[in-house]
Protein backbone atom coordinates (compact mmCIF):
# COMPACT_ATOMS: atom_id res chain seq x y z
CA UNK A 1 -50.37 -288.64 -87.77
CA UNK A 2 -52.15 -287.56 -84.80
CA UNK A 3 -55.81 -286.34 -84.50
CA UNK A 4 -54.49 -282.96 -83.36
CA UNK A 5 -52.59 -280.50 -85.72
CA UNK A 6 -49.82 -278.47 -83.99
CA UNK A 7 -49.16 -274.35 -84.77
CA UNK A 8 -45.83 -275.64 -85.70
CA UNK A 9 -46.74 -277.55 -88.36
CA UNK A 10 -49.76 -275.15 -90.11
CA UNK A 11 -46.48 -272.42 -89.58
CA UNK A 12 -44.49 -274.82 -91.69
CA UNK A 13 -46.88 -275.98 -94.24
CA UNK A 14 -47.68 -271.76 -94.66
CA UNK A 15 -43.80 -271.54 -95.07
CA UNK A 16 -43.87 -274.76 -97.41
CA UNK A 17 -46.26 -272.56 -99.59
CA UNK A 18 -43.96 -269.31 -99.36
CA UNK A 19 -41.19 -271.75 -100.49
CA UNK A 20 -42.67 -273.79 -103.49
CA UNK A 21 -44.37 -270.10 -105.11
CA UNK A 22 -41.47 -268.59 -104.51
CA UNK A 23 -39.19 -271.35 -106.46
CA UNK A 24 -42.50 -270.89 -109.06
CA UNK A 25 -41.47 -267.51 -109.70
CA UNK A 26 -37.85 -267.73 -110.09
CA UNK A 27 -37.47 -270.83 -112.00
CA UNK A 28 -40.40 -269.40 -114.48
CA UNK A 29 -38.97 -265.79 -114.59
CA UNK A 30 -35.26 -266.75 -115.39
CA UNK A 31 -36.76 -269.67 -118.17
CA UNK A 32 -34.52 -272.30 -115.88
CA UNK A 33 -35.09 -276.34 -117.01
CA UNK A 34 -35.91 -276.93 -113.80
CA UNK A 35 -39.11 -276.12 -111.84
CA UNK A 36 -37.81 -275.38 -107.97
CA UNK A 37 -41.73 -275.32 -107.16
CA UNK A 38 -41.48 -278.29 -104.89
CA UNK A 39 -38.65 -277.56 -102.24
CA UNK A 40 -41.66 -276.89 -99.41
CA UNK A 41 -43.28 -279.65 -100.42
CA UNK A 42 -40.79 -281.91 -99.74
CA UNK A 43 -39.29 -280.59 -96.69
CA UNK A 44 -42.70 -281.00 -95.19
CA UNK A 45 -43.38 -284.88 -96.21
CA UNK A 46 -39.38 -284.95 -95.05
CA UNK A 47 -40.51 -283.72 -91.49
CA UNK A 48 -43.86 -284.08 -90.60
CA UNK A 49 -44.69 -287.25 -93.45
CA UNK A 50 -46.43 -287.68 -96.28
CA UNK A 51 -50.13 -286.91 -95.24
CA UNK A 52 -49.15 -283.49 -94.26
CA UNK A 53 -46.43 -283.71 -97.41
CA UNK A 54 -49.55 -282.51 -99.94
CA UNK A 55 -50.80 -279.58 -98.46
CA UNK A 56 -47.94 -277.51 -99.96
CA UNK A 57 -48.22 -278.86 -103.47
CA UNK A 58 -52.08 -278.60 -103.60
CA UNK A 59 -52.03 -274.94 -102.22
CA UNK A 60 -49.01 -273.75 -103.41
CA UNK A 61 -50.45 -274.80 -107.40
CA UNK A 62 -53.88 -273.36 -106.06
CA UNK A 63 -52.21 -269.85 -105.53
CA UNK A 64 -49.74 -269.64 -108.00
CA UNK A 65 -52.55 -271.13 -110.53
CA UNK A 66 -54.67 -268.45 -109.88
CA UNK A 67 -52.11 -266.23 -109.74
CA UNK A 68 -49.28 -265.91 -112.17
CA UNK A 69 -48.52 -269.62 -114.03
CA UNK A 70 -52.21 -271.36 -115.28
CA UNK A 71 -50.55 -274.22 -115.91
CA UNK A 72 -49.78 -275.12 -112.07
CA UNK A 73 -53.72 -275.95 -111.45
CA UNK A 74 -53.49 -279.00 -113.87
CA UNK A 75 -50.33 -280.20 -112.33
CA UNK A 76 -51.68 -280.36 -108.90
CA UNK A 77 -51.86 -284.03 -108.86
CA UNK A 78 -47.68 -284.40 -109.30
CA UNK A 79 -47.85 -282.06 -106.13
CA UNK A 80 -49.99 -284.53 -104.47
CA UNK A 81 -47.93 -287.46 -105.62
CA UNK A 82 -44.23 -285.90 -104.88
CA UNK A 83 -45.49 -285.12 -101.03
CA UNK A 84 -46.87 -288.45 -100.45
CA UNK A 85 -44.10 -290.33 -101.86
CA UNK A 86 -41.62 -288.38 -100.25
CA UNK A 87 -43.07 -288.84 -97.52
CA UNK A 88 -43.31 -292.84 -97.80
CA UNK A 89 -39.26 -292.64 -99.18
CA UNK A 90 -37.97 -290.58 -96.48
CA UNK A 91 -40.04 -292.88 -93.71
CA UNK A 92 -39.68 -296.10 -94.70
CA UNK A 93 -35.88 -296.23 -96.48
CA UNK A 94 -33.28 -294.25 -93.98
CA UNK A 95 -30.17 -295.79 -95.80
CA UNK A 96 -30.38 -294.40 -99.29
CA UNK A 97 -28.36 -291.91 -100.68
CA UNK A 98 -29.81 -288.46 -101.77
CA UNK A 99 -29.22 -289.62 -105.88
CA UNK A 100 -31.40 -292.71 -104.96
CA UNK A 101 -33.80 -291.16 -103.69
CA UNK A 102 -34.52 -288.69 -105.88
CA UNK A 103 -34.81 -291.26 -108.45
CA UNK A 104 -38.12 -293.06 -106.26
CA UNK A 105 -39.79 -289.58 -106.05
CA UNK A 106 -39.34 -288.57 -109.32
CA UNK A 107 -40.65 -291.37 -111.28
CA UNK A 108 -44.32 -291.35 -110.27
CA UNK A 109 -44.08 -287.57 -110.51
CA UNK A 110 -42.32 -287.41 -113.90
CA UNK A 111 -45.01 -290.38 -115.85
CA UNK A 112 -47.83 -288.03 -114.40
CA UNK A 113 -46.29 -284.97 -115.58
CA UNK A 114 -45.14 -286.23 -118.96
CA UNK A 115 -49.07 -287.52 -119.50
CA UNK A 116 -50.46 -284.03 -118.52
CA UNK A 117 -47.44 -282.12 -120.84
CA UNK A 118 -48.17 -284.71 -123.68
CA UNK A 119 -52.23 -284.95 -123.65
CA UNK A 120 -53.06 -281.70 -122.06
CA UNK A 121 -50.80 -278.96 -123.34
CA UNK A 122 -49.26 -280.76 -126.82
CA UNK A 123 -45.70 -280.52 -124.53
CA UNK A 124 -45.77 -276.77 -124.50
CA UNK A 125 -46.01 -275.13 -121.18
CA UNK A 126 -44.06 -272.41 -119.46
CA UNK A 127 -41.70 -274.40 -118.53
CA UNK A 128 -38.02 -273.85 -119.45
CA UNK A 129 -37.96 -277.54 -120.64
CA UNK A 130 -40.54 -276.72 -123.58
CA UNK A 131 -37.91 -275.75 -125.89
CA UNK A 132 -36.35 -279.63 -125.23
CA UNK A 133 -39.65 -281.33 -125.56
CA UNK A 134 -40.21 -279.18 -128.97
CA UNK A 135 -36.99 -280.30 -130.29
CA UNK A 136 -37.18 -284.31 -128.95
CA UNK A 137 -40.79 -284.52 -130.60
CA UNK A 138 -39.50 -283.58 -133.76
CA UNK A 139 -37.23 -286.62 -133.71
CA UNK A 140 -38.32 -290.37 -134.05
CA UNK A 141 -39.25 -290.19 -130.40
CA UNK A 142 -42.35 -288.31 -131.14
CA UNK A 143 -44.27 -286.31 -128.42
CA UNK A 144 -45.31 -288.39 -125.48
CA UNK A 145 -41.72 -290.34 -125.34
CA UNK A 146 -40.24 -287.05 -125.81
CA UNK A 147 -42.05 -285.62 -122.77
CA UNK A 148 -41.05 -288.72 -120.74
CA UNK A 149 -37.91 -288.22 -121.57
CA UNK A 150 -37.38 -284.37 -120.64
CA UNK A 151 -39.47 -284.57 -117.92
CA UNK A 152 -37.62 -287.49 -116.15
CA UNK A 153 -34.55 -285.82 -116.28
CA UNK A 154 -35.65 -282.50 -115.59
CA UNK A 155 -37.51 -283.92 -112.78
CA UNK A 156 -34.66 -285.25 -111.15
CA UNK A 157 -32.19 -283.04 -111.35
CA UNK A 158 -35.08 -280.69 -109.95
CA UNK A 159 -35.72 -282.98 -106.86
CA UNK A 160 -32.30 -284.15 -106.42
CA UNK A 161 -31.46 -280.05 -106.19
CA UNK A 162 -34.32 -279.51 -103.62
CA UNK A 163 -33.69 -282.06 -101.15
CA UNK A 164 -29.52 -281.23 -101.22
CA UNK A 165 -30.94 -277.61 -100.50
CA UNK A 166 -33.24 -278.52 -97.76
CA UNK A 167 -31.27 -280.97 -96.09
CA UNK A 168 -28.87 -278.33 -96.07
CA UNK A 169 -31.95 -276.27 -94.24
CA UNK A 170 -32.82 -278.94 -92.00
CA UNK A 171 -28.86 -279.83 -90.97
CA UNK A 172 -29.31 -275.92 -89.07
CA UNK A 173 -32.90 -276.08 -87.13
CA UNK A 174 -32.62 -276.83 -84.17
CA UNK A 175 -33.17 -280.34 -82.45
CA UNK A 176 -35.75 -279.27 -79.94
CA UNK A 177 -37.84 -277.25 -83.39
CA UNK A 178 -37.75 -280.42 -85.02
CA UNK A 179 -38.60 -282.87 -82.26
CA UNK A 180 -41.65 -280.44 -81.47
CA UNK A 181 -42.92 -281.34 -85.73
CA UNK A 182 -42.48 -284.33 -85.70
CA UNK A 183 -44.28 -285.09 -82.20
């Protein structure tokens, strides 16, 4: 990180924003099991790392907290969490495939989400995946495995979906737009 912070990156950590409300609203209007609120997030700990990788997840649940979905504000700390660690993944493990490394993000993301779903909201939210946890905690399972459960998988077909879509993105900027972000 340097000390100095470039238009080109506030431009894509406004974007980042755009993106992850935008993914908010659709996932929440069309009652999809998957959340598509964290696509800017990660292609900004993708390109510029994961210091810069929060911004979009703390603003993005700021906005759309205050906004349209209440239940973003208390799960600003899996924002924080996903853009950091992405961040660390993409920097630190070049080799992996897109499967594995949606598994490393998702798992810190997906135990703090289950704990907030479980202790917070009783494992109702607005979330699509509700109507799973509803029907898991009915079962042996009970509420907080239950949670766990949905939320893992949820989670990672979520993340696994957002970084196929913006590494499809990043495949078609051009070199000298993303040598000017990451420098």
């Amino acid at each position: 990180m340097s000390g100095k912070i470039s238009v080109h990156k506030i431009t894509l950590i406004a974007l980042a924003i755009v993106i992850n409300i935008v993914g908010s609203y659709i996932a929440l209007g069309l009652h999809l099991p998957v959340y598509l609120d964290s696509m800017g997030t990660i292609m900004t700990a993708i390109l510029l790392g994961p210091f810069y990788g929060l911004f979009p997840g703390v603003l993005s649940a700021l906005i759309t907290g205050m906004t349209s979905d209440i239940y973003a504000l208390y799960y600003m700390p899996v924002g924080i969490v996903l853009g950091v660690m992405t961040g660390f993944v993409f920097q630190k493990n070049k080799s992996n495939k897109l499967f594995v490394k949606s598994f490393y993000i998702s798992v810190p993301a997906s135990l703090i989400s289950a704990c907030i779903t479980a202790t917070v909201f009783g494992g109702i939210t607005s979330s699509g995946s509700t109507m799973l946890v509803q029907l898991l905690a009915k079962t042996p399972l009970g509420l907080m495995l239950s949670c766990l459960i949905v939320q893992f998988f949820t989670d990672y077909f979520d993340r696994l979906l957002s970084l196929w879509l913006v590494f499809s993105v990043i495949k078609k900027l051009p070199d000298s737009l993303t040598n000017k972000l990451k420098n």
